[in-house]
PDB file of N, CA and C in Angstrom:
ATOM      1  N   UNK A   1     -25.045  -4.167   5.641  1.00  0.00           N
ATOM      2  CA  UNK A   1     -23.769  -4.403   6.272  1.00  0.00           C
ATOM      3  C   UNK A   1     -23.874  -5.683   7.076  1.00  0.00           C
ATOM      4  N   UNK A   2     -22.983  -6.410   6.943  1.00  0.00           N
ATOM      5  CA  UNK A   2     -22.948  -7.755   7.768  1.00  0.00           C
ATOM      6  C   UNK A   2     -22.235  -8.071   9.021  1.00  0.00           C
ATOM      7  N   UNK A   3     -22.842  -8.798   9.669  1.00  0.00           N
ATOM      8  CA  UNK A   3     -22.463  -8.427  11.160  1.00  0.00           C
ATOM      9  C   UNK A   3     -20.609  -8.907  11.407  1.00  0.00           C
ATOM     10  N   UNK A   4     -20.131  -9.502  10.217  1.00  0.00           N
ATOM     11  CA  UNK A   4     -18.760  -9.717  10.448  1.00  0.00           C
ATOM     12  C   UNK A   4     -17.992  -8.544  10.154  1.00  0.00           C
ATOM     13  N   UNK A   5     -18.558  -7.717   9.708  1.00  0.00           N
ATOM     14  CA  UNK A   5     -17.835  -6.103   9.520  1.00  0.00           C
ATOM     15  C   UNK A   5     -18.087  -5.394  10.392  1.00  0.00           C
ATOM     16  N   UNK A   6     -18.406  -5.716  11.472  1.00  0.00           N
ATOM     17  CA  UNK A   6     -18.363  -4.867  12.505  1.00  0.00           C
ATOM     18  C   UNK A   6     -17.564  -4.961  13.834  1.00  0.00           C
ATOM     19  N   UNK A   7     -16.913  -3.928  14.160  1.00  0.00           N
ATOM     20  CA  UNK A   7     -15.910  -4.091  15.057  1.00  0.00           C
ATOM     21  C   UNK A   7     -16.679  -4.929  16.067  1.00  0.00           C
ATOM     22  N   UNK A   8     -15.521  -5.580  16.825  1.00  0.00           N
ATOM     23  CA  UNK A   8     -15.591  -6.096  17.907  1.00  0.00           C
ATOM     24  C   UNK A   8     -14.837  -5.653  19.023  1.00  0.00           C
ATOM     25  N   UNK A   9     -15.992  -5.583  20.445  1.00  0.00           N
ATOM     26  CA  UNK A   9     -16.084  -5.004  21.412  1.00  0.00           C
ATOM     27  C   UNK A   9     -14.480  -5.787  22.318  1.00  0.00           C
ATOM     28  N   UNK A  10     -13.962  -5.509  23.496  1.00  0.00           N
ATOM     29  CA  UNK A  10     -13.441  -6.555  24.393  1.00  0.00           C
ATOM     30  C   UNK A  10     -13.579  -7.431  24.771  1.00  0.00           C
ATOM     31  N   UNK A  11     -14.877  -7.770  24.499  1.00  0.00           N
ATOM     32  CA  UNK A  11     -14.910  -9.113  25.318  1.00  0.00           C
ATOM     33  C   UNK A  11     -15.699  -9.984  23.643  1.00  0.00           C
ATOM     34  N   UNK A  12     -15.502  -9.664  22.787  1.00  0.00           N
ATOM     35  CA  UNK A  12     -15.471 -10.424  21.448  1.00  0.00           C
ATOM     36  C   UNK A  12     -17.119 -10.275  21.180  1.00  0.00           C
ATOM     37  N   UNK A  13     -17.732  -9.469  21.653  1.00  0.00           N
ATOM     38  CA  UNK A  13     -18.919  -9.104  21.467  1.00  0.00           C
ATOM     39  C   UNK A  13     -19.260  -7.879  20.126  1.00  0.00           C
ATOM     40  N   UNK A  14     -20.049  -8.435  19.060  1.00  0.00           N
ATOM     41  CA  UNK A  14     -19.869  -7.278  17.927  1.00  0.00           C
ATOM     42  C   UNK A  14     -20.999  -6.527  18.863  1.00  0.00           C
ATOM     43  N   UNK A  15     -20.721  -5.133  18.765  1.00  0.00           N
ATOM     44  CA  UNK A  15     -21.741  -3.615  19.037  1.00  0.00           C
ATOM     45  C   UNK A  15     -21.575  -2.861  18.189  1.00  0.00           C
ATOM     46  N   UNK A  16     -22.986  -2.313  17.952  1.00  0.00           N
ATOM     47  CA  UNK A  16     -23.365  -1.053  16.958  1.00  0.00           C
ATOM     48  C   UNK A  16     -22.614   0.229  17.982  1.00  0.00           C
ATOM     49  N   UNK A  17     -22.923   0.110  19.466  1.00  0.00           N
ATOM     50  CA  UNK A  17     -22.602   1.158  20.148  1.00  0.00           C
ATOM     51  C   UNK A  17     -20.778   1.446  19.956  1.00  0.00           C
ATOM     52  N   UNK A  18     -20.037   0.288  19.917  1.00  0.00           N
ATOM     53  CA  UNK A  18     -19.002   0.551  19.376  1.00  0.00           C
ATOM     54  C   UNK A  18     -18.606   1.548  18.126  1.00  0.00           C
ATOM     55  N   UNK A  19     -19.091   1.295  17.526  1.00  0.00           N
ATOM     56  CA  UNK A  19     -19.301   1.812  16.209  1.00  0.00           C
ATOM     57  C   UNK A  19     -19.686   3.655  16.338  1.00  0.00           C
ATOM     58  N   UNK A  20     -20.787   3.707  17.360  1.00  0.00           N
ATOM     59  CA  UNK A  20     -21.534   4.852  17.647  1.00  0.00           C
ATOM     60  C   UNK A  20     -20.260   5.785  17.954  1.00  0.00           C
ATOM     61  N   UNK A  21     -19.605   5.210  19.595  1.00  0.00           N
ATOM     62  CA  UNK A  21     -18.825   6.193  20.345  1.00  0.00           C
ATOM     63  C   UNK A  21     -17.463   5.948  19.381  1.00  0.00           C
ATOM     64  N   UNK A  22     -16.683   5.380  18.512  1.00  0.00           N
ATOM     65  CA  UNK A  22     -15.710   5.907  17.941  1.00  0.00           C
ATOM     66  C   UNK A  22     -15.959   6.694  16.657  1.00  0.00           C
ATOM     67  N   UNK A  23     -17.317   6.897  15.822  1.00  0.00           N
ATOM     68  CA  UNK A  23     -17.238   8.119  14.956  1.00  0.00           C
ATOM     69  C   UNK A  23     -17.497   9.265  15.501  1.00  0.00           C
ATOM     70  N   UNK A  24     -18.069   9.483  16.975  1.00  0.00           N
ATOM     71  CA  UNK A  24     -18.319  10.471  17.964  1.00  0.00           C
ATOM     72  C   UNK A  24     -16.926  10.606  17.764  1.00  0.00           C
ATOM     73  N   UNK A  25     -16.269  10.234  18.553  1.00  0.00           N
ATOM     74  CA  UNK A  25     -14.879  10.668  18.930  1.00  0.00           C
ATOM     75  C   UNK A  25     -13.903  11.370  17.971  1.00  0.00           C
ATOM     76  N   UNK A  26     -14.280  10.465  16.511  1.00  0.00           N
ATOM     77  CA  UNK A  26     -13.697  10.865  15.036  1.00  0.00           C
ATOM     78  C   UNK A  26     -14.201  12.097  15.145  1.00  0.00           C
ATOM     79  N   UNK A  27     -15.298  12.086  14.820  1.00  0.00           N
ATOM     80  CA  UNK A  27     -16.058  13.790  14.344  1.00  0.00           C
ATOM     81  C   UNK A  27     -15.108  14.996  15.684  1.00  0.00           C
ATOM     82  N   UNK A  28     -15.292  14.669  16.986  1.00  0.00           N
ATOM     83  CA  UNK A  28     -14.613  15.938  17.499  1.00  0.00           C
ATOM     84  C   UNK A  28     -13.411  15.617  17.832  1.00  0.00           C
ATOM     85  N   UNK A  29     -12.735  14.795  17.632  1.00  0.00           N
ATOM     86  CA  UNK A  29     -11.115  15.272  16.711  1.00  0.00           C
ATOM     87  C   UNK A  29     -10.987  15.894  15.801  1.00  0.00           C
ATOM     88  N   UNK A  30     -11.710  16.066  14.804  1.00  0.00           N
ATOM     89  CA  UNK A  30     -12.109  16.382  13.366  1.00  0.00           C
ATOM     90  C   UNK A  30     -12.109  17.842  13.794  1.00  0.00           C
ATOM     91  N   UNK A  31     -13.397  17.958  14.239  1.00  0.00           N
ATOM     92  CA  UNK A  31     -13.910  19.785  14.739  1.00  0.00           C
ATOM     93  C   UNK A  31     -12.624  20.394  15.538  1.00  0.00           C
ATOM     94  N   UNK A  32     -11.779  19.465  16.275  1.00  0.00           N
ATOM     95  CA  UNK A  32     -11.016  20.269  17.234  1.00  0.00           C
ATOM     96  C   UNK A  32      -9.795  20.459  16.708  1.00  0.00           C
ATOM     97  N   UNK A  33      -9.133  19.724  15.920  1.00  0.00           N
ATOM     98  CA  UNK A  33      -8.477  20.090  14.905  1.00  0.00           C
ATOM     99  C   UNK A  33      -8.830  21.050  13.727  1.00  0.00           C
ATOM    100  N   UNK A  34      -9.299  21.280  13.320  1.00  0.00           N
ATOM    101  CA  UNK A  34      -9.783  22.353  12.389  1.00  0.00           C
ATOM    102  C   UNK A  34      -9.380  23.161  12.983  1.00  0.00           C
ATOM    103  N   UNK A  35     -10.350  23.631  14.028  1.00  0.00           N
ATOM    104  CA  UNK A  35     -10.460  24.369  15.396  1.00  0.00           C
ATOM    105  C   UNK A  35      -9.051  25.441  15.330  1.00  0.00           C
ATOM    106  N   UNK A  36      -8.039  24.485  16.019  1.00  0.00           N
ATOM    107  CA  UNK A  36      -6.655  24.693  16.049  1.00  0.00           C
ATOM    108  C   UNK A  36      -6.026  25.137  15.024  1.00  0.00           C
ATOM    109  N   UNK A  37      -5.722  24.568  13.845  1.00  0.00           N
ATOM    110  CA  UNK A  37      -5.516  24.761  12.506  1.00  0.00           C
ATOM    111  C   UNK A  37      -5.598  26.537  12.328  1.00  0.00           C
ATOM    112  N   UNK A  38      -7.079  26.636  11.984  1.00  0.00           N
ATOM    113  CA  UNK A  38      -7.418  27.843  11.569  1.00  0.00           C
ATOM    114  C   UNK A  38      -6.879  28.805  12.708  1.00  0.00           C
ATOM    115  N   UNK A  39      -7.144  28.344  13.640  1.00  0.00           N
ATOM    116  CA  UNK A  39      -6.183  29.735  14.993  1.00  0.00           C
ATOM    117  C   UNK A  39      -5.006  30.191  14.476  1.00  0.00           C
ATOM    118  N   UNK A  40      -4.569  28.923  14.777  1.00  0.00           N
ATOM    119  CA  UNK A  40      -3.042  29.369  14.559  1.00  0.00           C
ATOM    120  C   UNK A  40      -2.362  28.767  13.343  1.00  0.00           C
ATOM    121  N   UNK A  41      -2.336  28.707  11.921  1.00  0.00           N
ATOM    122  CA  UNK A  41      -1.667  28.461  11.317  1.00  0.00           C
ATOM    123  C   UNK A  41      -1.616  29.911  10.490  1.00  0.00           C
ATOM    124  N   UNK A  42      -2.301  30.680  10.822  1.00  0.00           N
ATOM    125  CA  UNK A  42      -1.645  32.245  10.516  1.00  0.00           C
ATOM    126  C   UNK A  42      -0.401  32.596  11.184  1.00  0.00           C
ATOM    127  N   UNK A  43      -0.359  32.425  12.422  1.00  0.00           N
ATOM    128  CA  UNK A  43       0.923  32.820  13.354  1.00  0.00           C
ATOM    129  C   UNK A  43       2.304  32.057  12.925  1.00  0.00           C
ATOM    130  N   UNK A  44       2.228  31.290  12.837  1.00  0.00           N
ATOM    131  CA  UNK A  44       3.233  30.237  12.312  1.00  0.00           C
ATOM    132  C   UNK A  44       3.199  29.775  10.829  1.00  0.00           C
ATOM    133  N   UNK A  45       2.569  30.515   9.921  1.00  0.00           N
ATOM    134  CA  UNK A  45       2.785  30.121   8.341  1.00  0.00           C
ATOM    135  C   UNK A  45       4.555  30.807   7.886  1.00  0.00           C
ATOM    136  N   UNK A  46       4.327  32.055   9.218  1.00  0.00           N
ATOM    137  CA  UNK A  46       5.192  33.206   8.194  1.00  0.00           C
ATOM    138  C   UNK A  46       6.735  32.907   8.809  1.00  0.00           C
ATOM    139  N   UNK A  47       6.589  31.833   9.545  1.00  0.00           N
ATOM    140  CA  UNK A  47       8.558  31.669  10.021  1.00  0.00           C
ATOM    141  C   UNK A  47       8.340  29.980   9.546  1.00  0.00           C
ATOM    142  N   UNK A  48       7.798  29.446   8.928  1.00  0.00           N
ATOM    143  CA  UNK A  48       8.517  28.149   8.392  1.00  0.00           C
ATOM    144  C   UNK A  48       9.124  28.385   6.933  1.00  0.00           C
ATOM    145  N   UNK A  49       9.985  27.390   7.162  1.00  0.00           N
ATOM    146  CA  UNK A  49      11.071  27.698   6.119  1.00  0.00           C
ATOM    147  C   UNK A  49      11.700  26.374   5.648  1.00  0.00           C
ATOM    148  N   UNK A  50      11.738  26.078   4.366  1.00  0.00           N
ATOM    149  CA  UNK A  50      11.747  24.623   4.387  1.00  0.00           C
ATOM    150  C   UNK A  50      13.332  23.994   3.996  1.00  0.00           C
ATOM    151  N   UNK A  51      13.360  23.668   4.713  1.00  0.00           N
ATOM    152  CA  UNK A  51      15.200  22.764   4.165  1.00  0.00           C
ATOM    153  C   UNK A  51      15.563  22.047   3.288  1.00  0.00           C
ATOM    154  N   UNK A  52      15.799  22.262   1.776  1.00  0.00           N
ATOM    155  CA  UNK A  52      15.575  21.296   0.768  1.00  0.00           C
ATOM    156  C   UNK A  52      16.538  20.848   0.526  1.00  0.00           C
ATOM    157  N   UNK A  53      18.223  20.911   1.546  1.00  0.00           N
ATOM    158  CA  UNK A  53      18.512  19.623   1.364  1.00  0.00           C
ATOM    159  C   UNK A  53      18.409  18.663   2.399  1.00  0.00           C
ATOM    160  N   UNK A  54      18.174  19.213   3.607  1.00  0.00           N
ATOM    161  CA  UNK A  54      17.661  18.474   4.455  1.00  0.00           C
ATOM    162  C   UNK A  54      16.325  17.547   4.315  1.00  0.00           C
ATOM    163  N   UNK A  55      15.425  17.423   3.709  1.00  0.00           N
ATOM    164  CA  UNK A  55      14.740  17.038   3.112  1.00  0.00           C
ATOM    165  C   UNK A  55      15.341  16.071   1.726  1.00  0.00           C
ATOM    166  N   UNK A  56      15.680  16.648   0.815  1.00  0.00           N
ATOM    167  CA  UNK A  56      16.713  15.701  -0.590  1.00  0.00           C
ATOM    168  C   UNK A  56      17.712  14.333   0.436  1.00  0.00           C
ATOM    169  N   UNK A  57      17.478  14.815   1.818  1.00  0.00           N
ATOM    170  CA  UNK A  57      19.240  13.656   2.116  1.00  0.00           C
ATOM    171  C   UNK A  57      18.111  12.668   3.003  1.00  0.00           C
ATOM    172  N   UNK A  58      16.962  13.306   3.438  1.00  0.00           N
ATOM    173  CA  UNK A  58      16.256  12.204   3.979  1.00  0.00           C
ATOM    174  C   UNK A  58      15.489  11.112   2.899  1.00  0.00           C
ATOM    175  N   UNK A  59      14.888  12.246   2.280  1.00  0.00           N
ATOM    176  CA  UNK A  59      14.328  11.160   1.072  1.00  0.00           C
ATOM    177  C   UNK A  59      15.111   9.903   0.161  1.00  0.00           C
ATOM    178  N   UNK A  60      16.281  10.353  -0.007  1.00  0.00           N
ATOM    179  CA  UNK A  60      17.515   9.532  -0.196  1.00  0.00           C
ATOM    180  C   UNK A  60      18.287   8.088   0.648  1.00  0.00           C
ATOM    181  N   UNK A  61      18.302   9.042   1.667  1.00  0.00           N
ATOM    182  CA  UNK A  61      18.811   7.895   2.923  1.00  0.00           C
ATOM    183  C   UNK A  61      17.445   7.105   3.136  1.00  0.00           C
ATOM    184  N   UNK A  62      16.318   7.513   3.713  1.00  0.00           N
ATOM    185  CA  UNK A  62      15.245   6.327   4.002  1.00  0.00           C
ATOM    186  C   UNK A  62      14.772   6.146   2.992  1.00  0.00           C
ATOM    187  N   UNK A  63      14.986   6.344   1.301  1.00  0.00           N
ATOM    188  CA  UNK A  63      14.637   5.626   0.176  1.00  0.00           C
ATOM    189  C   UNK A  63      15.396   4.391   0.108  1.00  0.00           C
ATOM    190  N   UNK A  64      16.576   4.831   0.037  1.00  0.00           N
ATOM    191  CA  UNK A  64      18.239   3.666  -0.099  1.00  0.00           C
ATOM    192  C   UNK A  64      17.743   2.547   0.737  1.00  0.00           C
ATOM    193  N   UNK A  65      17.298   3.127   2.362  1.00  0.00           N
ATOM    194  CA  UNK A  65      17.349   1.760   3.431  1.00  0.00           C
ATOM    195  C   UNK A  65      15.984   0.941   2.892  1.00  0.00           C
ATOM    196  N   UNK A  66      14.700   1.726   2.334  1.00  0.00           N
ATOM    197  CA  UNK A  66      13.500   1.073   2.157  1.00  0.00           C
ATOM    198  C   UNK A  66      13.810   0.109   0.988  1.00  0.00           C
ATOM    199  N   UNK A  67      14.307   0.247  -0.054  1.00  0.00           N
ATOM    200  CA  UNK A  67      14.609  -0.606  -1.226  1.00  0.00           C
ATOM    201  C   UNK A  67      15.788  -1.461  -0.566  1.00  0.00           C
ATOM    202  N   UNK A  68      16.472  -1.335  -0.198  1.00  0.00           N
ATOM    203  CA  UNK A  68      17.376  -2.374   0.579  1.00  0.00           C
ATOM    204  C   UNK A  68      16.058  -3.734   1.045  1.00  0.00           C
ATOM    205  N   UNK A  69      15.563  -2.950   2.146  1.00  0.00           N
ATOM    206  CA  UNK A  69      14.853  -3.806   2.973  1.00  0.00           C
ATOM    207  C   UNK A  69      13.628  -4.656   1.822  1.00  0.00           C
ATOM    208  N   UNK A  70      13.469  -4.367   1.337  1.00  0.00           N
ATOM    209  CA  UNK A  70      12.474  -4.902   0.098  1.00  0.00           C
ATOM    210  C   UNK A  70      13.280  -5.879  -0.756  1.00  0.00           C
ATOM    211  N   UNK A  71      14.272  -5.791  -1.092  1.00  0.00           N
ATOM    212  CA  UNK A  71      15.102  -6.325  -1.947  1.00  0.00           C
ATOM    213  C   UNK A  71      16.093  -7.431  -1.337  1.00  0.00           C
ATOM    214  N   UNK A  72      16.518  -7.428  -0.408  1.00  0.00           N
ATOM    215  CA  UNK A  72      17.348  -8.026   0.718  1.00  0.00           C
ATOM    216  C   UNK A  72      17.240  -9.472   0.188  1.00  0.00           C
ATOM    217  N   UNK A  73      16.180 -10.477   0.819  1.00  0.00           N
ATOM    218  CA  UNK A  73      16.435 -11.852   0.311  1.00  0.00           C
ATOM    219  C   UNK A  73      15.839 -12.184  -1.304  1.00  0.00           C
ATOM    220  N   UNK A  74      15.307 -11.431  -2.197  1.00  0.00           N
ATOM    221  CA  UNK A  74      15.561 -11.569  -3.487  1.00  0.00           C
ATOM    222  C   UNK A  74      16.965 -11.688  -3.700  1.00  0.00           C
ATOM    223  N   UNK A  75      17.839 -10.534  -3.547  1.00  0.00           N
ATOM    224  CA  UNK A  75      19.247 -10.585  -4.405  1.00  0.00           C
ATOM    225  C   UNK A  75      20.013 -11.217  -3.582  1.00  0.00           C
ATOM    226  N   UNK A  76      19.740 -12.230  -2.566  1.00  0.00           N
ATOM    227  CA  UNK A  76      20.775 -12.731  -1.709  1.00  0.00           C
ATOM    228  C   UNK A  76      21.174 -11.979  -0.938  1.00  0.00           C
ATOM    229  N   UNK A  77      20.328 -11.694   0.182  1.00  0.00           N
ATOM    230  CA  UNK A  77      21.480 -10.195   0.995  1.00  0.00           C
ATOM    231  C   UNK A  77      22.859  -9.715   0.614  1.00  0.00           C
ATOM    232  N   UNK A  78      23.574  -9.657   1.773  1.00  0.00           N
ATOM    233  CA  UNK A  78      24.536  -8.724   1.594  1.00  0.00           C
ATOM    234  C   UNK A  78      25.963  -9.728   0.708  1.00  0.00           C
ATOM    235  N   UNK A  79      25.683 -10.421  -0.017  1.00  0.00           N
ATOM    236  CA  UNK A  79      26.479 -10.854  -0.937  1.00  0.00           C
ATOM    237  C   UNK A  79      26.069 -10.174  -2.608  1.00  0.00           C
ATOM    238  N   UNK A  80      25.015  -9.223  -2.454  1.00  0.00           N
ATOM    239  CA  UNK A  80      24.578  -8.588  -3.584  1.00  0.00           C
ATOM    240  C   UNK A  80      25.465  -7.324  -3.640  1.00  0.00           C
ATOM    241  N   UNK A  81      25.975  -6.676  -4.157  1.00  0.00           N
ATOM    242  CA  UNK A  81      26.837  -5.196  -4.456  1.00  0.00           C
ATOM    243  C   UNK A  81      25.695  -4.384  -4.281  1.00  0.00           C
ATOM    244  N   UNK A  82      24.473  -4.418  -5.202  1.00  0.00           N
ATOM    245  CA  UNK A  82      23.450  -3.522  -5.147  1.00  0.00           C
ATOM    246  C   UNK A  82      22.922  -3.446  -3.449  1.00  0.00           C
ATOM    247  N   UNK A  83      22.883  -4.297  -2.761  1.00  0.00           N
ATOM    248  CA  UNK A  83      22.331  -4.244  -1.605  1.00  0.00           C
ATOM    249  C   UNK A  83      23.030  -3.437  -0.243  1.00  0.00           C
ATOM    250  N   UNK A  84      24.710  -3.908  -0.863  1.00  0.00           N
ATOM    251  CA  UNK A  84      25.602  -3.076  -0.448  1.00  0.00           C
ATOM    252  C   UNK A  84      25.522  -1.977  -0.507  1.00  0.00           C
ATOM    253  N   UNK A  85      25.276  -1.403  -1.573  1.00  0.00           N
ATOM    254  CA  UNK A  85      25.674  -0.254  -2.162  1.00  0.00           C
ATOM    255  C   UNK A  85      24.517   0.631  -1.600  1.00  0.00           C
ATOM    256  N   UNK A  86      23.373   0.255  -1.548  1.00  0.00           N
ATOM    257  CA  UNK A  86      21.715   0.881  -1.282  1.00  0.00           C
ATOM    258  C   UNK A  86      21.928   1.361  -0.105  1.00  0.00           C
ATOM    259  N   UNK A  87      22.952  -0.050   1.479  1.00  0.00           N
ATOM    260  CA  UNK A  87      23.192   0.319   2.692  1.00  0.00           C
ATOM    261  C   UNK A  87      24.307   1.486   2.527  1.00  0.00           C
ATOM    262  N   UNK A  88      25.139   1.670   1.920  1.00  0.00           N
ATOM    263  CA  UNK A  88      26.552   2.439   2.210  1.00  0.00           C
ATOM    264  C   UNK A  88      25.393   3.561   1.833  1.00  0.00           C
ATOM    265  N   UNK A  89      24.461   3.852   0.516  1.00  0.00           N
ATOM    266  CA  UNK A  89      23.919   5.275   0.630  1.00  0.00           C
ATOM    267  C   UNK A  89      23.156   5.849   1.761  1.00  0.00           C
ATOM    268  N   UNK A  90      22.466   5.066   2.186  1.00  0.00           N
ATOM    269  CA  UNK A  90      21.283   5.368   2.810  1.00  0.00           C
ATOM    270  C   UNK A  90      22.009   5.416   4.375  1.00  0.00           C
ATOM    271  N   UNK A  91      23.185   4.765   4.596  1.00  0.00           N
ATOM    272  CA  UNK A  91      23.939   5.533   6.168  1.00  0.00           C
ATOM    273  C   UNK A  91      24.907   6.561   5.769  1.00  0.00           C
ATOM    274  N   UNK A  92      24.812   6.787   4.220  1.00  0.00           N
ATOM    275  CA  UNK A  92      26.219   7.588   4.510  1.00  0.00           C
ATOM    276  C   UNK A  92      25.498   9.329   4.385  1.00  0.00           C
ATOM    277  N   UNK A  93      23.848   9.199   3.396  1.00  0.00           N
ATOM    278  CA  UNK A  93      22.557  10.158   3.580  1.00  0.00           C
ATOM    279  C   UNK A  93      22.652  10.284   5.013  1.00  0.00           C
ATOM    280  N   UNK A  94      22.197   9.361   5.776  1.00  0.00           N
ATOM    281  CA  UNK A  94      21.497  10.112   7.292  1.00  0.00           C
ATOM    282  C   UNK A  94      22.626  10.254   8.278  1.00  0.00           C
ATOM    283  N   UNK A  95      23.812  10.252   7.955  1.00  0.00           N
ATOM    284  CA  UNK A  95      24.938  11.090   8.800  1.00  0.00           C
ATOM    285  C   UNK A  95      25.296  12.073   8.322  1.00  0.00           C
ATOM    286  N   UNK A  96      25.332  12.521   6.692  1.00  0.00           N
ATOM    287  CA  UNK A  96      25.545  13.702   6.170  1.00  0.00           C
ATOM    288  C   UNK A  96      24.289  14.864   6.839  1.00  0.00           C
ATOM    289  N   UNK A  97      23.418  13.979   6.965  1.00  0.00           N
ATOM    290  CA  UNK A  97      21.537  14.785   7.625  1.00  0.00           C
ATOM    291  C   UNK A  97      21.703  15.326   8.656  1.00  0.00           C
ATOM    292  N   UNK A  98      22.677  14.340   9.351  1.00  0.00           N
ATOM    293  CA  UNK A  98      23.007  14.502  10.939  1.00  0.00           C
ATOM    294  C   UNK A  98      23.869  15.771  10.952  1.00  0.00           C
ATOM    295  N   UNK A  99      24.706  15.750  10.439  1.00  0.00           N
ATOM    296  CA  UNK A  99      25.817  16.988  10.466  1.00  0.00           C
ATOM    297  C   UNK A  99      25.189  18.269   9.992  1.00  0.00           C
ATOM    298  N   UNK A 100      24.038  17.899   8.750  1.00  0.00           N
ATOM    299  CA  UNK A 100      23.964  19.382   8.264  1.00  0.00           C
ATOM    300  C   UNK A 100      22.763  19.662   8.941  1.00  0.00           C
ATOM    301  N   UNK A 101      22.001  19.036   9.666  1.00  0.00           N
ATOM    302  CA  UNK A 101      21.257  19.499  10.916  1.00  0.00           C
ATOM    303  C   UNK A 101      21.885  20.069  12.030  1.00  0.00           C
ATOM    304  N   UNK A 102      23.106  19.717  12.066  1.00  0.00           N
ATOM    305  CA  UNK A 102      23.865  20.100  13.515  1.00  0.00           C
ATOM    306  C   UNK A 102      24.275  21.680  13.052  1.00  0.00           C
TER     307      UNK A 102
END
């Protein structure tokens, strides 16, 4: 491993000890999560319940806005119909979300 792959400390100093105390820290996040997990995801498996269109109108609406935003100065912004059209879905998804959450 070469010493440019190794994190650097605050004051621009590379350390191995860096390295040391954040997979420490990884590993018992790791253990303490598990930890938690296994407690209690018996108690709470048996009342989730999943909303599939609440879910269908998000995936939709922040699909619509993500391809917008990707696409935007390719097709000429908002002089494109498609770009239009991507925004009118993707606000007209997350207010329909809004209501059928309410």
């Amino acid at each position: 491993m070469s010493d440019s792959s190794l994190p650097r400390s605050a004051a621009g100093v590379r350390s191995p000890w860096l390295i040391a105390v954040i997979v420490s820290v990884a590993t018992f996040m790791e253990v303490l999560d598990v930890a938690i997990v296994n407690v209690s995801l018996r108690h709470i498996a048996g009342g989730l319940k999943v909303d599939y269109i609440g879910f269908a109108l998000v995936v939709l609406g922040f699909g619509a806005l993500q391809i917008m935003l990707d696409r935007y100065e390719i097709d000429d912004g908002f002089s494109s119909d498609f770009i239009v059209s991507l925004g009118a879905i993707g606000a007209v998804s997350l207010l329909i979300l809004v209501v059928w959450e309410l």
